[in-house]
N, C-alpha and C. Protein backbone atom coordinates (compact mmCIF):
# COMPACT_ATOMS: atom_id res chain seq x y z
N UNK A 1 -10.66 -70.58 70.77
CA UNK A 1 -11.95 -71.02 71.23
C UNK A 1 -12.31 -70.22 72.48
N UNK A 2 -13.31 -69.67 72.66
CA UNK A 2 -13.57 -69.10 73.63
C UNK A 2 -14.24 -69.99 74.86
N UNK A 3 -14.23 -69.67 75.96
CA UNK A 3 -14.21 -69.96 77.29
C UNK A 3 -15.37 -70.38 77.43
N UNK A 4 -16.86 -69.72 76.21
CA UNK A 4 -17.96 -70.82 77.10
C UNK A 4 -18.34 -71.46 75.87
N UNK A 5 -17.36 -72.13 74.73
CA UNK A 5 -17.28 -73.14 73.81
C UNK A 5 -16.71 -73.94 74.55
N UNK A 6 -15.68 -74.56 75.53
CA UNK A 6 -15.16 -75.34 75.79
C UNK A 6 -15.69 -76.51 76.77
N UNK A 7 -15.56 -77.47 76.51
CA UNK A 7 -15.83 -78.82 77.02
C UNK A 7 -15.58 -78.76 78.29
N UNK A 8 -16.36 -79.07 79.63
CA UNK A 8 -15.75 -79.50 80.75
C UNK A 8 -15.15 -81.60 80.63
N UNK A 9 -14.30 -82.01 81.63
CA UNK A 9 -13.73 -83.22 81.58
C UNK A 9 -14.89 -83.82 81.42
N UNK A 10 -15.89 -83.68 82.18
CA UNK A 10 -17.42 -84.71 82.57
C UNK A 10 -17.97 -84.98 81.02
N UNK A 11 -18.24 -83.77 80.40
CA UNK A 11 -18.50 -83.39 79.20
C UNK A 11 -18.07 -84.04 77.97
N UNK A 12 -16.52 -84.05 77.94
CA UNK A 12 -15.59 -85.03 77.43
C UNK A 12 -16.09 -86.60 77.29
N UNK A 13 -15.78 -86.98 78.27
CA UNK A 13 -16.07 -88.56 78.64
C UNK A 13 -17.82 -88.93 78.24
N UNK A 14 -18.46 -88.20 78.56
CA UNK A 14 -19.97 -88.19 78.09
C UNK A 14 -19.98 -88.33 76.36
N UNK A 15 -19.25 -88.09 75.51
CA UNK A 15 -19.56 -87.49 74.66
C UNK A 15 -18.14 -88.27 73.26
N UNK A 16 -17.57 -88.98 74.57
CA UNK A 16 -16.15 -89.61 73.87
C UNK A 16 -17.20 -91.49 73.89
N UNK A 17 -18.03 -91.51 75.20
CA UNK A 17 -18.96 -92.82 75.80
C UNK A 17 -20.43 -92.76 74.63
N UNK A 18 -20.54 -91.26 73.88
CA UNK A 18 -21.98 -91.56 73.10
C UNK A 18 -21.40 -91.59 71.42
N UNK A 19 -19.92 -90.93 71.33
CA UNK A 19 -19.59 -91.47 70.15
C UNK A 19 -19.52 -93.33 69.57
N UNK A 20 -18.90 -93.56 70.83
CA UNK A 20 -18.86 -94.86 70.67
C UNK A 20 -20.37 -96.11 70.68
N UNK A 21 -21.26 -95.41 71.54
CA UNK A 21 -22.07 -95.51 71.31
C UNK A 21 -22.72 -95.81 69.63
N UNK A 22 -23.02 -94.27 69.35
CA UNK A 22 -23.52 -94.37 68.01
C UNK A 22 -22.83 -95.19 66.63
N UNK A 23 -21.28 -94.93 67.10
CA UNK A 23 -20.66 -96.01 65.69
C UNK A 23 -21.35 -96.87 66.51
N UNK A 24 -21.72 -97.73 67.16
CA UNK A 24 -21.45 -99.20 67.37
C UNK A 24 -23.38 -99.36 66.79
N UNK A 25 -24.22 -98.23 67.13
CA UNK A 25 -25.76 -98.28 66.51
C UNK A 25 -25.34 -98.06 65.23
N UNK A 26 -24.59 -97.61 64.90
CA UNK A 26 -24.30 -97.21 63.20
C UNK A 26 -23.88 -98.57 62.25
N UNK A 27 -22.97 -99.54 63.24
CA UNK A 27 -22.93 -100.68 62.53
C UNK A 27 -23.98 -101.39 62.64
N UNK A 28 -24.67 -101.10 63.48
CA UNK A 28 -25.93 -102.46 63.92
C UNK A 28 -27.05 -101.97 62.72
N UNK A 29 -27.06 -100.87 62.50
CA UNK A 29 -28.09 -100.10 61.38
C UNK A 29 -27.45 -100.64 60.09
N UNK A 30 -26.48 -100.57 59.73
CA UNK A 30 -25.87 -100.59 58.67
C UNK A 30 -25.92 -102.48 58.25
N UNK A 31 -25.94 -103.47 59.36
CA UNK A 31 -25.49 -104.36 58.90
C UNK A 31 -27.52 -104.37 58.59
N UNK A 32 -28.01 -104.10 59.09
CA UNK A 32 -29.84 -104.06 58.86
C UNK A 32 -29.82 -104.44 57.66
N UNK A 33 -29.24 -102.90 57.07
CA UNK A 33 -29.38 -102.19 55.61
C UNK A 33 -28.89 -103.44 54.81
N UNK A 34 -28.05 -103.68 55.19
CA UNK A 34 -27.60 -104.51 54.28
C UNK A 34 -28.11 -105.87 54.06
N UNK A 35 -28.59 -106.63 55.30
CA UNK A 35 -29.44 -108.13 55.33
C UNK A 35 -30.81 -107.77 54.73
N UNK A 36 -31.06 -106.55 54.81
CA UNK A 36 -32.90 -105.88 54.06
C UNK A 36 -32.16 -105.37 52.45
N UNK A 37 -31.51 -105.38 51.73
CA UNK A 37 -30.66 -105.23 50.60
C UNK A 37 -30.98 -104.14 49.96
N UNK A 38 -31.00 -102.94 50.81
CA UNK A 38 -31.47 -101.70 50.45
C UNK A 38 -30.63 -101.08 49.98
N UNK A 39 -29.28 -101.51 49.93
CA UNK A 39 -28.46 -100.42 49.39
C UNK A 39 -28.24 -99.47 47.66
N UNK A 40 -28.19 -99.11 47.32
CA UNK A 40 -28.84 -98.83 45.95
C UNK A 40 -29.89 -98.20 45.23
N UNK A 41 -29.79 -97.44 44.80
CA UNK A 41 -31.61 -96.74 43.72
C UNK A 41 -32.01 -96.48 44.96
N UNK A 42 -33.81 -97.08 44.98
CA UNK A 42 -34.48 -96.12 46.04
C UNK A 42 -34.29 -96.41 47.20
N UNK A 43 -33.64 -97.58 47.92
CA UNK A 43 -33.49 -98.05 48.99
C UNK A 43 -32.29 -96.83 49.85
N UNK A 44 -31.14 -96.61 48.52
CA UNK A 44 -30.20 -95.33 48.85
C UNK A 44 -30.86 -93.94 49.04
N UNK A 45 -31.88 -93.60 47.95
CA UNK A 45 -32.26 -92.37 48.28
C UNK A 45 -33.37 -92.22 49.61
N UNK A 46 -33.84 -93.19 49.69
CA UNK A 46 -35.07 -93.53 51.52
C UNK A 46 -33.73 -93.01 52.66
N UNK A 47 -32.46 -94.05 52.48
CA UNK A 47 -31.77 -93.72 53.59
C UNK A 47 -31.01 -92.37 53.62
N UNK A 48 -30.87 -91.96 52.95
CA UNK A 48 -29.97 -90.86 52.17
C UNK A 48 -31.15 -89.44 52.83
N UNK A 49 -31.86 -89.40 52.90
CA UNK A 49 -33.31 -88.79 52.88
C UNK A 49 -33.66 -88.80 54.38
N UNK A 50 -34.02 -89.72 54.89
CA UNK A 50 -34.00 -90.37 56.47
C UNK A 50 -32.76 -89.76 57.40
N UNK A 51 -31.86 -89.50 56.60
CA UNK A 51 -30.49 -89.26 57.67
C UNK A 51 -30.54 -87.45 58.31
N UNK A 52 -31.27 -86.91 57.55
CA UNK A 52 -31.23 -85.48 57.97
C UNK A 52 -32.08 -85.30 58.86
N UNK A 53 -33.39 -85.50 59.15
CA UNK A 53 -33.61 -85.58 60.56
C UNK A 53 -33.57 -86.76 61.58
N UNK A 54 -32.57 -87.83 61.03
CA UNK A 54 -31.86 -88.57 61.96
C UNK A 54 -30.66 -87.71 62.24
N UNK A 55 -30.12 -86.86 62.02
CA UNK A 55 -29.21 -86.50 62.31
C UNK A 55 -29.92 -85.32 62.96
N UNK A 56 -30.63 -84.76 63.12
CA UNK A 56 -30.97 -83.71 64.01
C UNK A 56 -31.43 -84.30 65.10
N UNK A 57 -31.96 -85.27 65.07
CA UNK A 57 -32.16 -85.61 66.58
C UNK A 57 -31.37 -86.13 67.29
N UNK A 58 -30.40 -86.81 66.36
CA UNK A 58 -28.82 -87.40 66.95
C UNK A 58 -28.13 -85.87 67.44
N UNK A 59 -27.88 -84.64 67.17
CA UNK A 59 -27.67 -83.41 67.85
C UNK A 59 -28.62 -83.16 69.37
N UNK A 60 -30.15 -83.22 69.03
CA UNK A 60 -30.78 -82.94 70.04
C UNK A 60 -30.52 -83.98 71.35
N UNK A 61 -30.18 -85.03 70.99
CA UNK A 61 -30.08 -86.08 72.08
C UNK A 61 -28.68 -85.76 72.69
N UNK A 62 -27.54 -85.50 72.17
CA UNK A 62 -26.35 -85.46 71.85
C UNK A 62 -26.06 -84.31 73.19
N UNK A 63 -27.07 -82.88 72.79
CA UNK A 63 -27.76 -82.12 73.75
C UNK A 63 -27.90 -82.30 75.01
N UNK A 64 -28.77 -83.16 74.78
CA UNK A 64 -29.69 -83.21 76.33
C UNK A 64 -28.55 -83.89 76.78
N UNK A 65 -27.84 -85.07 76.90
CA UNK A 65 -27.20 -86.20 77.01
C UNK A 65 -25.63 -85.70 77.59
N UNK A 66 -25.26 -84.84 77.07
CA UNK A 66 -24.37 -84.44 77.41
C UNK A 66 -24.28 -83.27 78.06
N UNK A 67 -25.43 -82.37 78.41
CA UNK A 67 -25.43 -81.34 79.13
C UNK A 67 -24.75 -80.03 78.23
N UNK A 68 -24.83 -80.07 76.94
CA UNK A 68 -24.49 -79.26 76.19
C UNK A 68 -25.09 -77.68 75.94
N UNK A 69 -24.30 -76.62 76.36
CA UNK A 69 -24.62 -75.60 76.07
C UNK A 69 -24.90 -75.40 74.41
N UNK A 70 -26.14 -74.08 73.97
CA UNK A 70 -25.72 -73.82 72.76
C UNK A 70 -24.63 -73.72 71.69
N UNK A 71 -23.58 -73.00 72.50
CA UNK A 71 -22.07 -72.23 72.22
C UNK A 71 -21.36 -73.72 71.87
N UNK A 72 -21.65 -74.88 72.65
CA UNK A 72 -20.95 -76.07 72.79
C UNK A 72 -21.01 -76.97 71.93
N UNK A 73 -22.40 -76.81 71.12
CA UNK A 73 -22.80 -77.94 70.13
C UNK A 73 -22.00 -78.07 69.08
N UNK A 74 -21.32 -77.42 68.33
CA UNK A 74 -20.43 -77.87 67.57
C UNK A 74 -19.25 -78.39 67.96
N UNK A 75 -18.53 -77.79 69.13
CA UNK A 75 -17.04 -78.72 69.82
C UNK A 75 -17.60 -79.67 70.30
N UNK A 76 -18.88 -79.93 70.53
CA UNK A 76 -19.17 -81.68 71.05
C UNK A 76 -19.10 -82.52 69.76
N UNK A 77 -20.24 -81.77 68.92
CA UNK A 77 -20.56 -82.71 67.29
C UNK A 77 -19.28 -82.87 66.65
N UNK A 78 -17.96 -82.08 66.81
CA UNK A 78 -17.16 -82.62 66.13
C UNK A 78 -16.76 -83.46 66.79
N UNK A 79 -16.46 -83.49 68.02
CA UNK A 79 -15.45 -84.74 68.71
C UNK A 79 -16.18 -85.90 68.38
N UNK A 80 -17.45 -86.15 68.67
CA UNK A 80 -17.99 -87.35 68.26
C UNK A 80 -17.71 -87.47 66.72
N UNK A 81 -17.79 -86.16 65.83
CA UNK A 81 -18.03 -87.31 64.10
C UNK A 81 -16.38 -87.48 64.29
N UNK A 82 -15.33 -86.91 64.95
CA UNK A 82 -14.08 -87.41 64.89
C UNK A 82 -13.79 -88.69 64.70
N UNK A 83 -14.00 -89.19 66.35
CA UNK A 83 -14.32 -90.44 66.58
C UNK A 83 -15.10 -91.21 66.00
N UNK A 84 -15.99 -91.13 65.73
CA UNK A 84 -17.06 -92.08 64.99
C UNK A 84 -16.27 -92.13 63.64
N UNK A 85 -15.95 -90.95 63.18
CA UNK A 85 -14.82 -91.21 61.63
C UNK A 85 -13.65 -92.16 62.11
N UNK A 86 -12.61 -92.36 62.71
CA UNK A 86 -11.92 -93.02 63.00
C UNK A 86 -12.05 -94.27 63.38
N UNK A 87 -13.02 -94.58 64.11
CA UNK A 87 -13.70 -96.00 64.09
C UNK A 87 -14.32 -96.72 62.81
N UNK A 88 -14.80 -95.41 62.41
CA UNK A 88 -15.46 -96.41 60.54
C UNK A 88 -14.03 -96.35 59.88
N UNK A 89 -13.57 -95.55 59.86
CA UNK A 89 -12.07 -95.89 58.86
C UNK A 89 -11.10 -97.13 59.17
N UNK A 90 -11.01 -97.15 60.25
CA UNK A 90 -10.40 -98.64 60.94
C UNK A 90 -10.82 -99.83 60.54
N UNK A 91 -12.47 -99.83 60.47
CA UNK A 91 -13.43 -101.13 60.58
C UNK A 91 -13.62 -100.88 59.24
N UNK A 92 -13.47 -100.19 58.31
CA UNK A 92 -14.02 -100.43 57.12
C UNK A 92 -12.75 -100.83 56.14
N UNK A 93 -11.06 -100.40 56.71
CA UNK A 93 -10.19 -100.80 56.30
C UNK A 93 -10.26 -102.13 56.77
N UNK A 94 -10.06 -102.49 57.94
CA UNK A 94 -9.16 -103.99 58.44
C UNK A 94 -10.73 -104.98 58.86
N UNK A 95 -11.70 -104.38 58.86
CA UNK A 95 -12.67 -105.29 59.45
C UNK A 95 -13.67 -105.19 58.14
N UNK A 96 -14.02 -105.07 57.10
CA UNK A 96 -15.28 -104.02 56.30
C UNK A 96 -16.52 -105.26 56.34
N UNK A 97 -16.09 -106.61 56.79
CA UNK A 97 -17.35 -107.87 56.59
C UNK A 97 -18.54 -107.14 57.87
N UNK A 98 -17.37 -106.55 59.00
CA UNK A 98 -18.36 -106.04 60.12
C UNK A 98 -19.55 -105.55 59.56
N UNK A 99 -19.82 -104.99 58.50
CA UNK A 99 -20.75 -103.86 58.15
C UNK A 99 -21.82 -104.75 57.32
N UNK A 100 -21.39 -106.08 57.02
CA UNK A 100 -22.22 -107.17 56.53
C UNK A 100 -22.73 -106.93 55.11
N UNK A 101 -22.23 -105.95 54.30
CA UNK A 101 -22.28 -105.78 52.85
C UNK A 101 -21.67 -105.03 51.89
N UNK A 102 -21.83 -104.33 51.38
CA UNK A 102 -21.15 -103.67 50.23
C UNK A 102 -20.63 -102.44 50.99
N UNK A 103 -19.13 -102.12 51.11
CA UNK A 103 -18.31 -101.69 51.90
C UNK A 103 -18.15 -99.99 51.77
N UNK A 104 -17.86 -100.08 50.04
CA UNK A 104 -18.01 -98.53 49.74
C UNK A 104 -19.63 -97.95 49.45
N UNK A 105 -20.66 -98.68 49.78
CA UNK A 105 -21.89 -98.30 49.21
C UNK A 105 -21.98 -97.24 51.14
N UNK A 106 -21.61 -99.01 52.00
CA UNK A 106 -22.03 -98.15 53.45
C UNK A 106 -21.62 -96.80 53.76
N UNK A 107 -19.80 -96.68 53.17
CA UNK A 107 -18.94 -95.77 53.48
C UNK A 107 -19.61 -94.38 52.71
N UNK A 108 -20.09 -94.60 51.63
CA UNK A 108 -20.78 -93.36 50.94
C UNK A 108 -22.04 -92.84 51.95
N UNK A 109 -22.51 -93.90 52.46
CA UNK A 109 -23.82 -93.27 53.23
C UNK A 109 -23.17 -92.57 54.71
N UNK A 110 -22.34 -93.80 55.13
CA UNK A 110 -21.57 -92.72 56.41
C UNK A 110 -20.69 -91.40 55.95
N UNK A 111 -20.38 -91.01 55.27
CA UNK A 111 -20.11 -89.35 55.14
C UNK A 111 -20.97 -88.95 54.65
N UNK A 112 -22.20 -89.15 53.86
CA UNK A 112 -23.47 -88.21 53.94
C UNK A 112 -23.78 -87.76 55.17
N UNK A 113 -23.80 -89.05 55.60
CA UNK A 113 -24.58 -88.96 57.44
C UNK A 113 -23.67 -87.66 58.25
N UNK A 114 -22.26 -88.44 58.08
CA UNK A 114 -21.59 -87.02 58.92
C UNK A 114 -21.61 -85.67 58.60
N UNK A 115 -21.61 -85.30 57.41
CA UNK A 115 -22.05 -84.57 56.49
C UNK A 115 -23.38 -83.43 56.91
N UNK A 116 -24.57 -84.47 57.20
CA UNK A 116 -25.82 -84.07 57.71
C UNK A 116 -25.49 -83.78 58.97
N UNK A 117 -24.56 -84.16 60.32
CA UNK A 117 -25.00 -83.86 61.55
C UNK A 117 -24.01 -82.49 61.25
N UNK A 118 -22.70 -82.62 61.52
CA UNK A 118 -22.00 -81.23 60.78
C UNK A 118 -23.16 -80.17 60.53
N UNK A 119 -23.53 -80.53 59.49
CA UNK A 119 -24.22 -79.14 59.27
C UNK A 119 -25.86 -79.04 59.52
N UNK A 120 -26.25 -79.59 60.62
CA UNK A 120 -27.42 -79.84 61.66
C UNK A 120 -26.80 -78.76 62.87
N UNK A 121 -25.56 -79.28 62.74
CA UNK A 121 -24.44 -78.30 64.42
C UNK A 121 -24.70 -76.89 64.22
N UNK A 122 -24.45 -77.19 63.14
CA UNK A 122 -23.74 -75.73 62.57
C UNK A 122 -24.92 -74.77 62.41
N UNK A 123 -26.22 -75.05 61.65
CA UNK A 123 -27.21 -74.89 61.91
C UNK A 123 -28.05 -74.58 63.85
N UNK A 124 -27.71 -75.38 64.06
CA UNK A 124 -28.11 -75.01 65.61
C UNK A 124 -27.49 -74.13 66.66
N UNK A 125 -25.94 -74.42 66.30
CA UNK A 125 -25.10 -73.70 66.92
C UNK A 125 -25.36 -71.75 66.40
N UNK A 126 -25.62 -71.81 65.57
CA UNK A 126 -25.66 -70.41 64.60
C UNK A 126 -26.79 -69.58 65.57
């Protein structure tokens, strides 16, 4: 990794504080989805559809928010979908009622989603 890809500590903690962040908007969205019973047919393809420039602005904020250089946007976007992956894998193994509905329907939409910011990064970073 070169020297002006790398994270300062401040940077880190910013960015370890907005992962957690977003899983925790990601469940609050998700349990939505699920009390509005959208999951499925067109309710899947609206959200499915919706997530790509939700996910670009989740980069642009991600940006500003963290003081992110160009060079930087992908070693930030991964640490967060890290984390944010590890938190849904936890909660969707030992907790999955958290998500307030159909467990593998949510889990399919959260790796689209990560899916979309990934290659939003990658895209920007380029």
């Amino acid at each position: 990794m070169d020297d002006h890809q790398r994270l300062t500590r401040g940077q880190i903690f910013g960015l370890l504080a907005l992962a957690v962040s977003f899983w925790a908007s990601g469940v609050g969205l998700i349990r939505l989805i699920s009390s509005l019973q959208l999951w499925g047919g067109t309710g899947s393809a609206v959200l499915f559809t919706l997530s790509i420039p939700t996910a670009w602005l989740c980069i642009l904020s991600v940006r500003r928010l963290a003081g992110l250089a160009p060079a930087q946007v992908l070693t930030g976007t991964a640490l967060i979908t890290a984390v944010v992956g590890l938190l849904d894998g936890l909660a969707i193994t030992w907790w999955p009622a958290l998500y307030g509905g159909p467990a593998l329907l949510a889990a399919a939409w959260l790796l689209w989603f990560v899916g979309a910011v990934l290659g939003v990064a990658v895209m920007q970073a380029a």
